[in-house]
Protein backbone atom coordinates (compact mmCIF):
# COMPACT_ATOMS: atom_id res chain seq x y z
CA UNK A 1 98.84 -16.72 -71.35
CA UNK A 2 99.65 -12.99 -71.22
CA UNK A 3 103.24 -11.89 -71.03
CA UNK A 4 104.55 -8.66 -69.61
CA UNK A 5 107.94 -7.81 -70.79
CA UNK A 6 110.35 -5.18 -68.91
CA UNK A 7 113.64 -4.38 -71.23
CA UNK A 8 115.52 -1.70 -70.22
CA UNK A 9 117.79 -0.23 -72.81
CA UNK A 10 115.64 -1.15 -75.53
CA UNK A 11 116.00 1.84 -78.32
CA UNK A 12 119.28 0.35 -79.76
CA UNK A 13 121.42 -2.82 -79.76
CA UNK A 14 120.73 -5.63 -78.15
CA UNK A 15 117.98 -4.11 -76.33
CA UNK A 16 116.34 -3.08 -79.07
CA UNK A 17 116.70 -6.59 -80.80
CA UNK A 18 115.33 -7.73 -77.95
CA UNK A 19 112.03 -5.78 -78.07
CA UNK A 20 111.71 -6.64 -81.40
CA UNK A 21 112.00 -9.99 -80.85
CA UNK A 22 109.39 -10.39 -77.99
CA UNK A 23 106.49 -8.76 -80.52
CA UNK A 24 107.15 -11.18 -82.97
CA UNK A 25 104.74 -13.15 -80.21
CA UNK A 26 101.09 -12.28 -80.32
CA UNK A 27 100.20 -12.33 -76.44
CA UNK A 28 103.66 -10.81 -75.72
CA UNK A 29 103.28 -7.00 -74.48
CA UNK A 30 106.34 -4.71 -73.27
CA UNK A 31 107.46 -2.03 -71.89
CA UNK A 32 110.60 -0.35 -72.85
CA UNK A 33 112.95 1.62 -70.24
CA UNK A 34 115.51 4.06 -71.72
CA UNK A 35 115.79 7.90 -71.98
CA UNK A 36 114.80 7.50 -75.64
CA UNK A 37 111.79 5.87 -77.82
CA UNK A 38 113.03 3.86 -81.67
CA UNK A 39 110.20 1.56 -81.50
CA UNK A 40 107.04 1.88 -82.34
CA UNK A 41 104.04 -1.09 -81.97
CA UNK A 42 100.43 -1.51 -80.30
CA UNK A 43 101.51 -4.06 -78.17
CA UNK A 44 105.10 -1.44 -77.06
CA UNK A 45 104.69 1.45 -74.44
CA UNK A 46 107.19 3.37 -73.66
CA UNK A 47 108.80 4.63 -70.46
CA UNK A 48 111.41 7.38 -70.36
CA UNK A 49 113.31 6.85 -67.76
CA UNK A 50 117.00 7.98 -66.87
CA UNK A 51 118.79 4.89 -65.38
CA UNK A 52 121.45 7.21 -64.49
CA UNK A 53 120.02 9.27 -62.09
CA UNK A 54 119.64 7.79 -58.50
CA UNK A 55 116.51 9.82 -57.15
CA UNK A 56 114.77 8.55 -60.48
CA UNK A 57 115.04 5.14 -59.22
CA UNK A 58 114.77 5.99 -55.36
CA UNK A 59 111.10 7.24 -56.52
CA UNK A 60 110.96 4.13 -59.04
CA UNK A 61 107.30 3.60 -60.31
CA UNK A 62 106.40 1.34 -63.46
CA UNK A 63 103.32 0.09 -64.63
CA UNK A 64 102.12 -2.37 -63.55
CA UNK A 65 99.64 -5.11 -64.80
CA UNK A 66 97.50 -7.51 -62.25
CA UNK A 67 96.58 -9.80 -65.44
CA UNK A 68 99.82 -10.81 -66.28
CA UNK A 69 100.34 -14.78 -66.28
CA UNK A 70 103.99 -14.08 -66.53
CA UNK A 71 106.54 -11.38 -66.09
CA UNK A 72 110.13 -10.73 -67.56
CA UNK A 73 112.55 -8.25 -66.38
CA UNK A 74 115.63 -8.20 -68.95
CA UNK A 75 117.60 -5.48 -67.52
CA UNK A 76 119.53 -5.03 -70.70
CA UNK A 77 120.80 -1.34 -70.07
CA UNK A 78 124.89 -1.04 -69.59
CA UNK A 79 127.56 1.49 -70.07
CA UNK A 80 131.71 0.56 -70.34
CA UNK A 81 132.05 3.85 -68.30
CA UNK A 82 135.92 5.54 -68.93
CA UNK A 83 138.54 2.80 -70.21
CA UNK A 84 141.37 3.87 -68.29
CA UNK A 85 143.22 2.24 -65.07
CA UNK A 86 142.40 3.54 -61.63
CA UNK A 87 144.36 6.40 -60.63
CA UNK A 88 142.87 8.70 -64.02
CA UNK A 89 139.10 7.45 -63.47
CA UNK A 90 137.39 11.16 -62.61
CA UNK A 91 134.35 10.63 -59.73
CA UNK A 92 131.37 10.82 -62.15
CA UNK A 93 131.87 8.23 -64.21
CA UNK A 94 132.56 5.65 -61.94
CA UNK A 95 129.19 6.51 -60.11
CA UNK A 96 127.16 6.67 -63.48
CA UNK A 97 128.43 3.34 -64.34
CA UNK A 98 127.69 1.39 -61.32
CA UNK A 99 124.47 3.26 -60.90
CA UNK A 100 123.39 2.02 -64.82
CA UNK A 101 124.74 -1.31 -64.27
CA UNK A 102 124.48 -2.53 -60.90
CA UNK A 103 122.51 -0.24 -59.02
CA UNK A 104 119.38 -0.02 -61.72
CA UNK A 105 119.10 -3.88 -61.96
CA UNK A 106 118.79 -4.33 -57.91
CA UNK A 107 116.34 -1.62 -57.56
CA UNK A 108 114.62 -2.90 -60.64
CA UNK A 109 114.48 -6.85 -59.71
CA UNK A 110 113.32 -5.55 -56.13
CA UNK A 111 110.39 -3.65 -57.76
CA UNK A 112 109.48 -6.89 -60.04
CA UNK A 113 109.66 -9.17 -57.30
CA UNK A 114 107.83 -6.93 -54.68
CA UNK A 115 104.54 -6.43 -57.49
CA UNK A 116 104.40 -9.48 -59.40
CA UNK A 117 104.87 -11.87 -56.19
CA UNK A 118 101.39 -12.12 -55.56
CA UNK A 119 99.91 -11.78 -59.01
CA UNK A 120 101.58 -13.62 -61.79
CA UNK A 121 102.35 -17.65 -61.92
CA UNK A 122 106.15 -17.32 -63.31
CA UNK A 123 109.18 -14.22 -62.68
CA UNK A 124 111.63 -13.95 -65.25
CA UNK A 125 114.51 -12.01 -64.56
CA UNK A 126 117.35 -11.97 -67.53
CA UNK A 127 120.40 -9.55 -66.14
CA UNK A 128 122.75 -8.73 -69.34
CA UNK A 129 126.14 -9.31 -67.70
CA UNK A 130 129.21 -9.76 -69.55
CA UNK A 131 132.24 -11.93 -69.83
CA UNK A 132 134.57 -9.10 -68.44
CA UNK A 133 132.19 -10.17 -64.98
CA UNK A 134 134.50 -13.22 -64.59
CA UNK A 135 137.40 -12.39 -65.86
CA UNK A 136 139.21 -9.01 -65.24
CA UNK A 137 140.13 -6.25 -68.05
CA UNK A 138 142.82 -3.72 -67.12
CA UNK A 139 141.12 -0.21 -68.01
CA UNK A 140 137.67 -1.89 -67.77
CA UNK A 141 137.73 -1.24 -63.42
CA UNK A 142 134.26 -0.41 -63.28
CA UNK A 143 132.67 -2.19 -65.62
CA UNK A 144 134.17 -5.07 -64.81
CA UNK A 145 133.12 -4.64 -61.19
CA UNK A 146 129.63 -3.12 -61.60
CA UNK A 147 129.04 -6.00 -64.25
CA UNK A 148 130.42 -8.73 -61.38
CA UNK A 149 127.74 -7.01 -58.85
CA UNK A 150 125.24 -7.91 -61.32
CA UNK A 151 126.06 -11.66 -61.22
CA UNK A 152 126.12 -11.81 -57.52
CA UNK A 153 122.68 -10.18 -57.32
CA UNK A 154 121.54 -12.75 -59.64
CA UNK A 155 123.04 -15.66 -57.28
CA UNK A 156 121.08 -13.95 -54.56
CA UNK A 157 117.76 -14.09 -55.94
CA UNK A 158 118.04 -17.43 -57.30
CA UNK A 159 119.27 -18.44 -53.61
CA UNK A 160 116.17 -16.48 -52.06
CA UNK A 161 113.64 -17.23 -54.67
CA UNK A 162 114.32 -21.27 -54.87
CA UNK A 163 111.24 -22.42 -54.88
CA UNK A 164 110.95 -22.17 -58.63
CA UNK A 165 108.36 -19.03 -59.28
CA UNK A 166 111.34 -16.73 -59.81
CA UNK A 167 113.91 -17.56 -62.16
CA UNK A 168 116.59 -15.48 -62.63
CA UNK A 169 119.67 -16.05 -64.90
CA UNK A 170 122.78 -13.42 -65.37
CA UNK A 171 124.03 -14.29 -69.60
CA UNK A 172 127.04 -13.19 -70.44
CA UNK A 173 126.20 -12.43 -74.51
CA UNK A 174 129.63 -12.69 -75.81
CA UNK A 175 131.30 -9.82 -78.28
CA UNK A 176 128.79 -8.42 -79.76
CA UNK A 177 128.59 -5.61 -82.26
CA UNK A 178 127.29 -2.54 -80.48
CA UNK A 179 127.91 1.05 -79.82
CA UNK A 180 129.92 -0.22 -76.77
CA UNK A 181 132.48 -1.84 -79.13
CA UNK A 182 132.68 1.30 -81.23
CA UNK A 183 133.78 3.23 -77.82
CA UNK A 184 136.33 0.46 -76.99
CA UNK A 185 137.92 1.03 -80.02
CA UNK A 186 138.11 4.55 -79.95
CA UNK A 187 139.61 4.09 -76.30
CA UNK A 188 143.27 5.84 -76.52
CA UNK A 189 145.88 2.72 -76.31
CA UNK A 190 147.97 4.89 -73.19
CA UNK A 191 144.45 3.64 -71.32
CA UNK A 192 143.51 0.74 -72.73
CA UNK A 193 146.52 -2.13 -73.32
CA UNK A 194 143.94 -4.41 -75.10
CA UNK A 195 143.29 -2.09 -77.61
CA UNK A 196 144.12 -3.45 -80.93
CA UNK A 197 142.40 -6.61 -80.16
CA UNK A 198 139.41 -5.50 -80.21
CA UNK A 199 140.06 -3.53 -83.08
CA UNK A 200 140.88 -6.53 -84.79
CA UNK A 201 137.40 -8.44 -83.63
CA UNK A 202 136.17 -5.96 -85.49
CA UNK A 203 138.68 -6.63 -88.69
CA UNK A 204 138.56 -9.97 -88.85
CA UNK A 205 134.16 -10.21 -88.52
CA UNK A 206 134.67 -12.02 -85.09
CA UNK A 207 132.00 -9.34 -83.34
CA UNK A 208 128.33 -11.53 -82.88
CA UNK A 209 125.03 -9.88 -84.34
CA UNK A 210 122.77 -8.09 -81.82
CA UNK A 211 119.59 -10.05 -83.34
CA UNK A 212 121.46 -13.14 -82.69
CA UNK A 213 122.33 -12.59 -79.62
CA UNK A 214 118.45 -11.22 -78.52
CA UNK A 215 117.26 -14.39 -80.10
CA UNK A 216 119.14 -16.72 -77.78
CA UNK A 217 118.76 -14.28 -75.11
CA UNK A 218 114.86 -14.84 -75.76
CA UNK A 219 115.16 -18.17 -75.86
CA UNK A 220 115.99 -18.58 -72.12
CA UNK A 221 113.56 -16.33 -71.32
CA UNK A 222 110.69 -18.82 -73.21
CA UNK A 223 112.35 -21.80 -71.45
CA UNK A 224 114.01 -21.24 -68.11
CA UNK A 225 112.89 -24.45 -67.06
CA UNK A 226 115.66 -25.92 -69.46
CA UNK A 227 118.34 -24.12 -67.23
CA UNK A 228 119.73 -24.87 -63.98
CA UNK A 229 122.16 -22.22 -63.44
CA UNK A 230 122.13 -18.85 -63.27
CA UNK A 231 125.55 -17.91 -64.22
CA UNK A 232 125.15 -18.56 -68.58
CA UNK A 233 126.94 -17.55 -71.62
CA UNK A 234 125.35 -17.14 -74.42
CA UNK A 235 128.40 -19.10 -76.62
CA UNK A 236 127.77 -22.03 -74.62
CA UNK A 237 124.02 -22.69 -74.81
């Protein structure tokens, strides 16, 4: 059975674990979104794209495969925006944020759902969210917000696409140790009152591996059938 991957973000982190991951499987073939290429396979293409930048996903175009048995959409691509409270947020970065990650994921799903409906047997559709989704994080406004869109979208689908072709599942991956928890810890402590406990995740060894985290990640993805909801976290699969 042929399997078409989508992973957006997939040059570093957990996107990038992810990618690697997926090739590890013979009849598994993807394509990786982000402005920049690190991997490099015969079964990989690449596709720059700016997640960013609204009329890049207005005109949104991906390739697109009729022989796929099954397609996954991990939209794995976030930013943590400006830590700081509302009131010294400046325009552009809230925009930027909740285009990356709430605006991208919609428009992306949408395209998934609109080619593959007719063509392949099973939809995947894996959104990244995060703990800070369900729980709020003074400084963390927009990505808290932009990362709680992201769940709702993913309560949508499910609701719209119940008859089992399209799963869809938002996974919160716990703390994991990324470039995103380098930039909360360089976050000045006037902004961010949470500060020095995330510094001390970091201390202490209490931050999760990315290739962990892709692996369990990849393991709903192989067996959606085992879940029932769409709201997960990865520390209690």
């Amino acid at each position: 059975m042929k399997t078409i991957f989508y992973i957006t973000g997939g040059s570093r982190g957990i996107g990038k674990a992810l990618v690697e991951s997926a090739l590890k499987t013979n009849n598994y073939f993807v394509y990786g979104i982000s402005r920049e290429q690190s991997v490099e396979h015969e079964r990989y293409k690449h596709v720059a794209l700016d997640l960013s930048n609204t009329n890049t996903l207005n005109e949104l175009e991906l390739p697109f495969d009729a022989e796929a048995n099954k397609v996954v959409l991990i939209n794995n691509a976030g930013m943590l925006g400006k830590v700081s409270p509302f009131g010294r947020q400046d325009n552009e970065s809230i925009i930027k944020t909740h285009t990356i990650n709430a605006i991208a994921p919609a428009v992306l799903s949408n395209w998934i759902i609109k080619k593959y409906s007719d063509t392949a047997t099973q939809i995947v559709i894996l959104n990244v969210s995060s703990g800070a989704a369900r729980y709020p994080v003074a400084g963390w406004g927009n990505y808290c917000s932009s990362k709680a869109s992201v769940d709702m979208l993913s309560k949508v689908i499910a609701l719209e696409k119940s008859n089992g072709k399209v799963k869809v599942f938002a996974v919160a991956p716990g703390i994991v140790d990324t470039q995103m928890q380098t930039e909360i810890r360089q976050a000045s402590p006037s902004d961010f009152s949470d500060l020095q406990r995330f510094k001390d995740y970091k201390k202490n060894g209490q931050l999760s591996d990315a290739q962990e985290v892709a692996e369990s990640l990849m393991q709903i993805v192989n067996h959606p059938e085992k879940h029932q909801d769409t709201l997960l976290d990865v520390r209690k699969l």
